[in-house]
Protein backbone atom coordinates (compact mmCIF):
# COMPACT_ATOMS: atom_id res chain seq x y z
CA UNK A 1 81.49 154.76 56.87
CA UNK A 2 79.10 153.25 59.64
CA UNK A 3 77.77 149.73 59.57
CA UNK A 4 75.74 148.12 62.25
CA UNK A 5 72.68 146.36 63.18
CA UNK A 6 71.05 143.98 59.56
CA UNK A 7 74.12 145.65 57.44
CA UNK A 8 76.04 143.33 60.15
CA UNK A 9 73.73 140.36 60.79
CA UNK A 10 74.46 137.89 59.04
CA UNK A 11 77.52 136.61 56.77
CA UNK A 12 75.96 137.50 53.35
CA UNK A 13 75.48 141.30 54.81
CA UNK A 14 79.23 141.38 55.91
CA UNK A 15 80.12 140.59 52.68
CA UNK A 16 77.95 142.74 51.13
CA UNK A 17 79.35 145.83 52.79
CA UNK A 18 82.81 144.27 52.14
CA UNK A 19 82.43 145.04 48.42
CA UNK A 20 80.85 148.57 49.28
CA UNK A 21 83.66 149.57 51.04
CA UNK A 22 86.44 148.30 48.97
CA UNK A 23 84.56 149.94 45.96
CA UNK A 24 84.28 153.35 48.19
CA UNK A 25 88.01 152.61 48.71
CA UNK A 26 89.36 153.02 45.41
CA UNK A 27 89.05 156.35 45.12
CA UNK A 28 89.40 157.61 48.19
CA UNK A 29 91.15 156.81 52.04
CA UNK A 30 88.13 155.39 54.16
CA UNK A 31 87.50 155.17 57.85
CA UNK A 32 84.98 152.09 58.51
CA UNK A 33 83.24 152.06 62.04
CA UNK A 34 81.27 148.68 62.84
CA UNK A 35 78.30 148.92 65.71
CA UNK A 36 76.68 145.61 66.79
CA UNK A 37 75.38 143.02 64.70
CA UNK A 38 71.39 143.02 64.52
CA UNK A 39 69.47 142.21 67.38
CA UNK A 40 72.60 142.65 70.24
CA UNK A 41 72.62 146.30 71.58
CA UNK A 42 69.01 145.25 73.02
CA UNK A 43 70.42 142.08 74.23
CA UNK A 44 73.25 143.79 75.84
CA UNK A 45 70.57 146.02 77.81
CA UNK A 46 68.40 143.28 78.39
CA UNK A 47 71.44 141.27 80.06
CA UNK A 48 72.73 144.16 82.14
CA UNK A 49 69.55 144.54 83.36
CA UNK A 50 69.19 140.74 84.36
CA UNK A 51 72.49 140.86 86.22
CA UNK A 52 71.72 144.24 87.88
CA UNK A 53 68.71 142.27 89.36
CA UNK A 54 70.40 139.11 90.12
CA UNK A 55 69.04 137.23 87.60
CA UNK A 56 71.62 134.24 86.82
CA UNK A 57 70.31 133.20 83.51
CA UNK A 58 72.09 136.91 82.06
CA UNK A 59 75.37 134.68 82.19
CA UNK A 60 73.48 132.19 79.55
CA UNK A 61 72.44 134.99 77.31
CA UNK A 62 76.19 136.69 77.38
CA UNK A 63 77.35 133.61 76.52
CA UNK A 64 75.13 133.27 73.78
CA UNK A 65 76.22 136.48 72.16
CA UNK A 66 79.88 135.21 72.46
CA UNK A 67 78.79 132.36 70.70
CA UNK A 68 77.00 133.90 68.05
CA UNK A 69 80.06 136.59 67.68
CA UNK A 70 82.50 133.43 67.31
CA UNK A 71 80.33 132.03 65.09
CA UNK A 72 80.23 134.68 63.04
CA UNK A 73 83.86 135.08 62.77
CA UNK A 74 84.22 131.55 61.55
CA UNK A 75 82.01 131.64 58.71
CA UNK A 76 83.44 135.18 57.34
CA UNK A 77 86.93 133.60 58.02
CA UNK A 78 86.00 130.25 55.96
CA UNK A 79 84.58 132.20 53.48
CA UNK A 80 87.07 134.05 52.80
CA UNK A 81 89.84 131.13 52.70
CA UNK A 82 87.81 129.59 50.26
């Protein structure tokens, strides 16, 4: 099973495909492969491309996509303890 992009973007779509992929799991062994949340393979480009030219803001907009990764994270993590 392959997830990326909006099935990725947010914490209520993570959990969404949570439940489709335990429910896919009870009858048979799955393999779950995760591409990048919604919006960040063009970001990714659009960064690379900014450093490639020399262009010092691409460090801000990596470390935006760190910070939206951790935040992420956090609020599945919470969530989950909960």
């Amino acid at each position: 099973m392959k997830f990326g992009g909006t099935s990725v973007g947010s914490v209520k779509s993570i959990l969404s495909l949570k439940k489709i992929v335990e429910t896919e799991a009870r009858t048979q062994p799955v393999v779950v492969v995760v591409s990048a949340l919604d919006g960040i393979t063009d970001k990714l480009i659009a960064t690379s491309q900014m450093a490639k030219q020399g262009d010092e803001h691409y460090r801000e907009e990596f470390d935006a996509m760190v910070t939206r990764h951790h935040q992420m994270i956090e609020a599945i993590i919470t969530y989950l303890i909960m």
